[in-house]
C-alpha atoms as a PDB file:
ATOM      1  CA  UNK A   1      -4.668  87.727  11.859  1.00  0.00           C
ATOM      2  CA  UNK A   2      -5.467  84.871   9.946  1.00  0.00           C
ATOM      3  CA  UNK A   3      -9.524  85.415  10.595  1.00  0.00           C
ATOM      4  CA  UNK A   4      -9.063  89.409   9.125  1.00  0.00           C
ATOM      5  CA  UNK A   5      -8.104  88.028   5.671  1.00  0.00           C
ATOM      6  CA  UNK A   6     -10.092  87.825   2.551  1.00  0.00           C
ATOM      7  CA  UNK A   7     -11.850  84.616   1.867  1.00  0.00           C
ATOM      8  CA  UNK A   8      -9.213  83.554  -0.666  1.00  0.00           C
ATOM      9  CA  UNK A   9      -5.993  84.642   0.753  1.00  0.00           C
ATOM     10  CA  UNK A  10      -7.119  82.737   4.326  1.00  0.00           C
ATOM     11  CA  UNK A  11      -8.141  79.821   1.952  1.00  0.00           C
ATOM     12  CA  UNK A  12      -4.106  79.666   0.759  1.00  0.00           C
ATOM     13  CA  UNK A  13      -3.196  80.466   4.108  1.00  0.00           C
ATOM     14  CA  UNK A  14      -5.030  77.455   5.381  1.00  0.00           C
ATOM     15  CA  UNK A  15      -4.113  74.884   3.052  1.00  0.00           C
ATOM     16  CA  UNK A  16      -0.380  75.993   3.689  1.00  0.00           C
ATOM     17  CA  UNK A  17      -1.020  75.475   7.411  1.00  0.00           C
ATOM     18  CA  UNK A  18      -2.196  71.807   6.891  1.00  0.00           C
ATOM     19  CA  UNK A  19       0.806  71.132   4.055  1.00  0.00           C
ATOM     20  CA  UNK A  20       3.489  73.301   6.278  1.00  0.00           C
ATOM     21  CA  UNK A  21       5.981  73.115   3.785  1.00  0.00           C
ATOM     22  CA  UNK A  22       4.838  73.547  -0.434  1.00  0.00           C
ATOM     23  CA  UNK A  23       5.355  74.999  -3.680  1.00  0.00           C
ATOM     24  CA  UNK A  24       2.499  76.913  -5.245  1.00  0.00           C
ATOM     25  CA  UNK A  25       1.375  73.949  -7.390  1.00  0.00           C
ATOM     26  CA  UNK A  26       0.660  71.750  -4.327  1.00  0.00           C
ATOM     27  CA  UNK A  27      -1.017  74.756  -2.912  1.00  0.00           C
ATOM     28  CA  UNK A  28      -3.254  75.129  -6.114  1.00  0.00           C
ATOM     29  CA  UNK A  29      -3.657  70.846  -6.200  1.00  0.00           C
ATOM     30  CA  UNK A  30      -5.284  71.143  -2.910  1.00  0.00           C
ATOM     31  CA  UNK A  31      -7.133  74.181  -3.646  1.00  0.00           C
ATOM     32  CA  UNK A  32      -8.648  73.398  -7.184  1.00  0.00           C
ATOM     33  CA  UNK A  33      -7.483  77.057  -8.450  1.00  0.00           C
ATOM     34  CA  UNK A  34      -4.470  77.799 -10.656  1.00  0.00           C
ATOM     35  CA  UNK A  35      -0.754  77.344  -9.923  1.00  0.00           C
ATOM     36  CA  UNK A  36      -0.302  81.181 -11.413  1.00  0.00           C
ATOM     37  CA  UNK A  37      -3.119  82.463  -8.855  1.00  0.00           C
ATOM     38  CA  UNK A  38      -1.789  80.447  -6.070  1.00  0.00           C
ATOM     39  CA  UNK A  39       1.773  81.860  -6.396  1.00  0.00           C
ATOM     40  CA  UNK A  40       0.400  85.220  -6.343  1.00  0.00           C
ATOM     41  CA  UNK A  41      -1.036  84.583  -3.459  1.00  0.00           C
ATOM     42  CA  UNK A  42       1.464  82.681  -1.495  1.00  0.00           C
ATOM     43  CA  UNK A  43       3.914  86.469  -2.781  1.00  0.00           C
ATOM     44  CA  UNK A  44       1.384  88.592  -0.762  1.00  0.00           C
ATOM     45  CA  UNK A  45       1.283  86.153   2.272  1.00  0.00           C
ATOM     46  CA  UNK A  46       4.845  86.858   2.067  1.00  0.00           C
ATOM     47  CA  UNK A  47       4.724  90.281   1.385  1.00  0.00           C
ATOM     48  CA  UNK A  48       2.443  90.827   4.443  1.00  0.00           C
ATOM     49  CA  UNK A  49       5.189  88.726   6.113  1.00  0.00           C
ATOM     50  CA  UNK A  50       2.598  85.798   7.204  1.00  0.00           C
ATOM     51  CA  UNK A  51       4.565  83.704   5.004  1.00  0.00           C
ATOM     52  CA  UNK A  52       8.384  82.886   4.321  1.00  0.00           C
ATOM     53  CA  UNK A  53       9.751  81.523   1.031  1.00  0.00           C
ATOM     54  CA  UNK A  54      12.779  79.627   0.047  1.00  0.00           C
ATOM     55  CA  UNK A  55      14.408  78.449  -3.340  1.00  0.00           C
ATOM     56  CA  UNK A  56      15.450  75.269  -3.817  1.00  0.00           C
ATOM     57  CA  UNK A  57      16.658  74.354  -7.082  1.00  0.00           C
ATOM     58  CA  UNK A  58      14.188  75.398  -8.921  1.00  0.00           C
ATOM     59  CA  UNK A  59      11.355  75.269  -6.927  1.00  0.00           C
ATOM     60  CA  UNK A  60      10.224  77.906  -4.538  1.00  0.00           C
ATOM     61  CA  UNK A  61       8.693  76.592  -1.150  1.00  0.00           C
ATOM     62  CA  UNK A  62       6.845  79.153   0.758  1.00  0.00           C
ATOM     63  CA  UNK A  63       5.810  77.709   4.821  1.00  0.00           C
ATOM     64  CA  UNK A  64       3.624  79.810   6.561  1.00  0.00           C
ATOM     65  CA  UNK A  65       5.433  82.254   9.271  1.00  0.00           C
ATOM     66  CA  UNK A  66       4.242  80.439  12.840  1.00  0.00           C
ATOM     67  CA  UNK A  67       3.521  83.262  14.775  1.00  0.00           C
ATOM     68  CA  UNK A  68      -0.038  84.206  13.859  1.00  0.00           C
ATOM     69  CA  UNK A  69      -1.293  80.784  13.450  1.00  0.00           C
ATOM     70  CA  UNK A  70      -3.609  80.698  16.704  1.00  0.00           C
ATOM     71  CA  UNK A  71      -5.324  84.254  15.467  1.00  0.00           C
END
């Protein structure tokens, strides 16, 4: 699944892998793009339910959803 992606959605997809666990601004630290463009992406990982989120004070960690990590 991961391979069917656009180039910058499997980029954020990626770097979540490696981090397993991270807000949008260590997404976009690693990345080199925006926290704002980052966070929309991690939202339509999670909208296309390759991702799962969860609040924490307020921060919002998103960790990617295991299943489709081999395809």
């Amino acid at each position: 699944m991961i391979s069917e992606l656009p180039e910058n959605l499997r980029k954020t997809a990626l770097i979540l892998i490696k981090l397993g666990e991270a807000t949008a601004d260590e997404v976009a630290k690693v990345s080199g793009r925006k926290r704002s463009t980052e966070s929309y992406y991690l939202n339509l990982l999670t909208s296309l339910k390759l991702a799962k989120k969860k609040k924490v004070g307020r921060k919002i960690y998103f960790m990617f959803n295991g299943s489709d990590v081999g395809r």
